[in-house]
C-alpha atoms as a PDB file:
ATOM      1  CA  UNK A   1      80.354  -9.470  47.546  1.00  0.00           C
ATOM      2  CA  UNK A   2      79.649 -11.182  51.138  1.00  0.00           C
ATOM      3  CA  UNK A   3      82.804 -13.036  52.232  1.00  0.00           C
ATOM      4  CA  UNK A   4      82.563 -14.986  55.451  1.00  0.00           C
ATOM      5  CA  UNK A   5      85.026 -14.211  58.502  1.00  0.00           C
ATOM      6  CA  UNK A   6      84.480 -17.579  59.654  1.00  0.00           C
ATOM      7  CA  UNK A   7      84.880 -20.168  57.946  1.00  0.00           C
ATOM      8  CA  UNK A   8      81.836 -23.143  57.794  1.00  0.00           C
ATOM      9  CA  UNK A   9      82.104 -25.528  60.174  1.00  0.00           C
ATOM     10  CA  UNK A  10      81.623 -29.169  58.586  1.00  0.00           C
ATOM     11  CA  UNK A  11      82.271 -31.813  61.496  1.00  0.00           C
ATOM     12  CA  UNK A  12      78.984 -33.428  61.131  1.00  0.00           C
ATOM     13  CA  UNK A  13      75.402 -34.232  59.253  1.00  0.00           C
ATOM     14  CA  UNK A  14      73.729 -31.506  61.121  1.00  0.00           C
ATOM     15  CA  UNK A  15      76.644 -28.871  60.450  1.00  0.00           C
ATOM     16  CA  UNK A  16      76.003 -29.864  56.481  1.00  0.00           C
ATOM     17  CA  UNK A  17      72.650 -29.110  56.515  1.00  0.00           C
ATOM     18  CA  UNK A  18      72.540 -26.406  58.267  1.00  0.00           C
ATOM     19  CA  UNK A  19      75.463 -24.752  55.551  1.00  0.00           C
ATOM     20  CA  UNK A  20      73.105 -26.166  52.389  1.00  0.00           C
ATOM     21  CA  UNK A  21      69.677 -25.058  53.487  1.00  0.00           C
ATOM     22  CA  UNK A  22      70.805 -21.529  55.909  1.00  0.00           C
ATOM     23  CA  UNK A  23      68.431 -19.346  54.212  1.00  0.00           C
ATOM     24  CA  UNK A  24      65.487 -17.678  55.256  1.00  0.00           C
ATOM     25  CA  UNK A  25      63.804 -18.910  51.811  1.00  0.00           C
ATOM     26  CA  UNK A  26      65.240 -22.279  50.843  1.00  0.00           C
ATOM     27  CA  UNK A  27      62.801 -24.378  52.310  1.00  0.00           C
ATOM     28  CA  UNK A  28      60.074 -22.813  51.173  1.00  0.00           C
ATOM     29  CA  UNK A  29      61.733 -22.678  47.667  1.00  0.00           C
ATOM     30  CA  UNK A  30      62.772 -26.068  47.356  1.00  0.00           C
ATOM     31  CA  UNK A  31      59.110 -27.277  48.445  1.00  0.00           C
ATOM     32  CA  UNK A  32      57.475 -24.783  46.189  1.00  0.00           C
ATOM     33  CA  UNK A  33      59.506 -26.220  42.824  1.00  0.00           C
ATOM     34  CA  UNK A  34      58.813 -29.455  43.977  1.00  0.00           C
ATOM     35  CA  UNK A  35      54.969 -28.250  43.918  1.00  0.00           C
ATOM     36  CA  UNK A  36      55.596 -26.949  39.952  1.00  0.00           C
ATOM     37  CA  UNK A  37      56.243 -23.326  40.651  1.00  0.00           C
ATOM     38  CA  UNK A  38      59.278 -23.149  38.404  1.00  0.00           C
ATOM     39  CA  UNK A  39      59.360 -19.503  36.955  1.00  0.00           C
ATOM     40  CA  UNK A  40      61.127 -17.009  39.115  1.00  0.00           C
ATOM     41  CA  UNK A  41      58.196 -14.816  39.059  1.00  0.00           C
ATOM     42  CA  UNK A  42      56.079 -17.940  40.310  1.00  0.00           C
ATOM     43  CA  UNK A  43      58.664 -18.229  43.030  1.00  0.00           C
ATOM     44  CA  UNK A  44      58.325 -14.608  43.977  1.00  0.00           C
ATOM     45  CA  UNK A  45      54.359 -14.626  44.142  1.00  0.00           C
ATOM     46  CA  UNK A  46      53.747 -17.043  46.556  1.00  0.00           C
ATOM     47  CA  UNK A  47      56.903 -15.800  48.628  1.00  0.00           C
ATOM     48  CA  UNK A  48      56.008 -12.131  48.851  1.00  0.00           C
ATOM     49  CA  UNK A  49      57.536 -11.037  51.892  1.00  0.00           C
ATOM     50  CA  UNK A  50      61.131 -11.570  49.362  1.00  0.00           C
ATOM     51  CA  UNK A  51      62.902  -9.798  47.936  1.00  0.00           C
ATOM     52  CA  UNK A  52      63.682 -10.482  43.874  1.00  0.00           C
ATOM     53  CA  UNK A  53      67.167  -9.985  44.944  1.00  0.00           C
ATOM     54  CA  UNK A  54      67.423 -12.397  47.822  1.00  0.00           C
ATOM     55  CA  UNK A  55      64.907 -15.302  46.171  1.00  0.00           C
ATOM     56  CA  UNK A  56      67.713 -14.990  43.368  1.00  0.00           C
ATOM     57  CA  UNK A  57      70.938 -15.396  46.057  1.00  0.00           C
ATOM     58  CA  UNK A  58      69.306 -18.290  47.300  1.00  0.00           C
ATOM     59  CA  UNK A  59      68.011 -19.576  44.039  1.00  0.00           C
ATOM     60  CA  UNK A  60      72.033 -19.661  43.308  1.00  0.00           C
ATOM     61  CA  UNK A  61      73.132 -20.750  46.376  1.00  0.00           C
ATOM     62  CA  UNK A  62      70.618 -23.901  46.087  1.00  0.00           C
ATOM     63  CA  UNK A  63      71.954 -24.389  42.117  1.00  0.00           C
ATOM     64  CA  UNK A  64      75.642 -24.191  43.783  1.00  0.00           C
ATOM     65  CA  UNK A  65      74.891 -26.674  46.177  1.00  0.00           C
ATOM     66  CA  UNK A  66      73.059 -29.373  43.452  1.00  0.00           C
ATOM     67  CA  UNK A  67      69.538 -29.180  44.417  1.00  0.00           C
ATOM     68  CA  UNK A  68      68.304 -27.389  41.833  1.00  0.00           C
ATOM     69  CA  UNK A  69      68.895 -27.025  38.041  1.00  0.00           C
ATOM     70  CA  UNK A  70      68.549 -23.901  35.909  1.00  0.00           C
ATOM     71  CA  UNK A  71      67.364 -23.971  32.312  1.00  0.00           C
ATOM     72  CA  UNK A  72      67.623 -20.712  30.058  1.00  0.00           C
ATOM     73  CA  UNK A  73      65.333 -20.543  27.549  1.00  0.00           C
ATOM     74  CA  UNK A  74      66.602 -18.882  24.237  1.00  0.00           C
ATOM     75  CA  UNK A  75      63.544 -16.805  23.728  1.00  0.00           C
ATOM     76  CA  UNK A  76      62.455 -13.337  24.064  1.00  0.00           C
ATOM     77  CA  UNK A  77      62.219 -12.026  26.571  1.00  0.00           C
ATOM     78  CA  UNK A  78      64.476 -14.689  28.108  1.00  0.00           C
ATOM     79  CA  UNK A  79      62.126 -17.549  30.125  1.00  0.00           C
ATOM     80  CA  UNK A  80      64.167 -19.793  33.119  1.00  0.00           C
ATOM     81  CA  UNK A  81      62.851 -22.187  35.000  1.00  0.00           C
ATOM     82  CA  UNK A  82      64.048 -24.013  38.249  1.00  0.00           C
ATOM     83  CA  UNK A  83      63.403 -28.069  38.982  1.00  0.00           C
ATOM     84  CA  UNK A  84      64.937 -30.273  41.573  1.00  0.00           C
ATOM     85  CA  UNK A  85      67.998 -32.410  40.695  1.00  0.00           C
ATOM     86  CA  UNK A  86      67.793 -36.075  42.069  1.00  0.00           C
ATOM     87  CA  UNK A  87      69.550 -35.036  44.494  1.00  0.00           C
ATOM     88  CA  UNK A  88      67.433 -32.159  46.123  1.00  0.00           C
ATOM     89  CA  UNK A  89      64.459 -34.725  45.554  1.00  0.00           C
ATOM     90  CA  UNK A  90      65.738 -36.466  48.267  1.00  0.00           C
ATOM     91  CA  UNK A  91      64.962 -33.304  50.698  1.00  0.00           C
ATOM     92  CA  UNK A  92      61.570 -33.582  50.070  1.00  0.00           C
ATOM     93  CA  UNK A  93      60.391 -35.951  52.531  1.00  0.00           C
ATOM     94  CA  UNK A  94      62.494 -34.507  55.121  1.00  0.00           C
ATOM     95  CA  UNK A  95      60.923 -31.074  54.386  1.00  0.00           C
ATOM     96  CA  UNK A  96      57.282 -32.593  54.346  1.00  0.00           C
ATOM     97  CA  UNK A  97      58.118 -34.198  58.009  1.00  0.00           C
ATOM     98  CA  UNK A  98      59.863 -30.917  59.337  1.00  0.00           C
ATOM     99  CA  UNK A  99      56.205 -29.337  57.893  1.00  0.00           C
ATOM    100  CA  UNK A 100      54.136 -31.855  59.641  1.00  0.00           C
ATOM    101  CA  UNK A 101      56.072 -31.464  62.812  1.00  0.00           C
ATOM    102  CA  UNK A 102      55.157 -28.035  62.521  1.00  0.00           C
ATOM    103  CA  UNK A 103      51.895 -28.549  61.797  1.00  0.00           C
ATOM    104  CA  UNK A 104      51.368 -30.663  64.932  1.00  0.00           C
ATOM    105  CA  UNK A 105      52.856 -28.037  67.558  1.00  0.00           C
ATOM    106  CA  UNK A 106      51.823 -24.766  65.682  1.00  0.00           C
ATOM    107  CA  UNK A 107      50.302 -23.334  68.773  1.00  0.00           C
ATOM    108  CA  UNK A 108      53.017 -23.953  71.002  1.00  0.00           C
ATOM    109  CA  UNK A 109      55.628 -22.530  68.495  1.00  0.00           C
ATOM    110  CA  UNK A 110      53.260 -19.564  67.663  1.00  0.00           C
ATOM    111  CA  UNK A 111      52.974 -18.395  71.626  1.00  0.00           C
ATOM    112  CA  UNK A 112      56.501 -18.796  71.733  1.00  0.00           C
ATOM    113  CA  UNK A 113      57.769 -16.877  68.610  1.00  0.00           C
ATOM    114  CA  UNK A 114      54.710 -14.584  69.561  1.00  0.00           C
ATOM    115  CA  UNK A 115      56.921 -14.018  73.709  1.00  0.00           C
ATOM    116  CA  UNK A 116      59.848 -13.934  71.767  1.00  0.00           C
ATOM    117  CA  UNK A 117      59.458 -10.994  69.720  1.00  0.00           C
ATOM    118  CA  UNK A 118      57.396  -9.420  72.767  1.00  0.00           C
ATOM    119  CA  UNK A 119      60.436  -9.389  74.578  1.00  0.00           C
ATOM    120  CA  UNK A 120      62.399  -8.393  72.215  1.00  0.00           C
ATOM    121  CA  UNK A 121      60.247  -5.063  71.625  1.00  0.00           C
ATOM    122  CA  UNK A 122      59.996  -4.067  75.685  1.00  0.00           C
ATOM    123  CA  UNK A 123      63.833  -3.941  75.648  1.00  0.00           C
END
């Protein structure tokens, strides 16, 4: 099991944020449960480039931190599905404006993601 060297640092708003939502795939997951996707393999399908194993760390990670909920079925074969707690509702408009502002400078960010990992490759 991962255990960090450093410890989290938790001095501000930003620094709490950052520790809930570091994750390659918890945006995207928290918006996509938000949007009804609730089934893992839901989850997985319209995140394709993840990994069952990592969607699932971060799927924890998200329960650990009170922003989602997990409900086990008792059926078989065994059915869970995610959903927001009030809590990670609350994210959702911040996510949506982080999205617009995305939306609004894609170009920009995609010529300089698109230099970035040019550079990167002629070293």
């Amino acid at each position: 099991m991962y255990e960090r060297k450093i410890p989290p640092n938790l001095n501000c708003g930003l620094d709490l944020i950052g520790e809930v939502l570091y994750g390659k795939w918890k945006i995207r997951l928290l918006w996509f449960i938000n949007e009804g996707f609730l089934r893992p393999s839901e989850l997985q399908k319209k995140i394709p480039d993840a990994s069952r194993r990592v969607l699932n760390i971060q799927l924890k990670e998200l329960e650990e931190h009170d922003l989602i909920t997990k409900k086990i079925y008792a059926v078989v074969p065994p059915k869970v599905e995610y959903s927001l707690t009030d809590f990670g509702k609350t994210l959702i408009p911040v996510i949506a404006v982080l999205g617009e502002w995305g939306d609004k400078n894609e170009e920009h960010l995609r010529t300089v993601i698109f230099n970035r990992l040019e550079n990167r490759a002629e070293k």
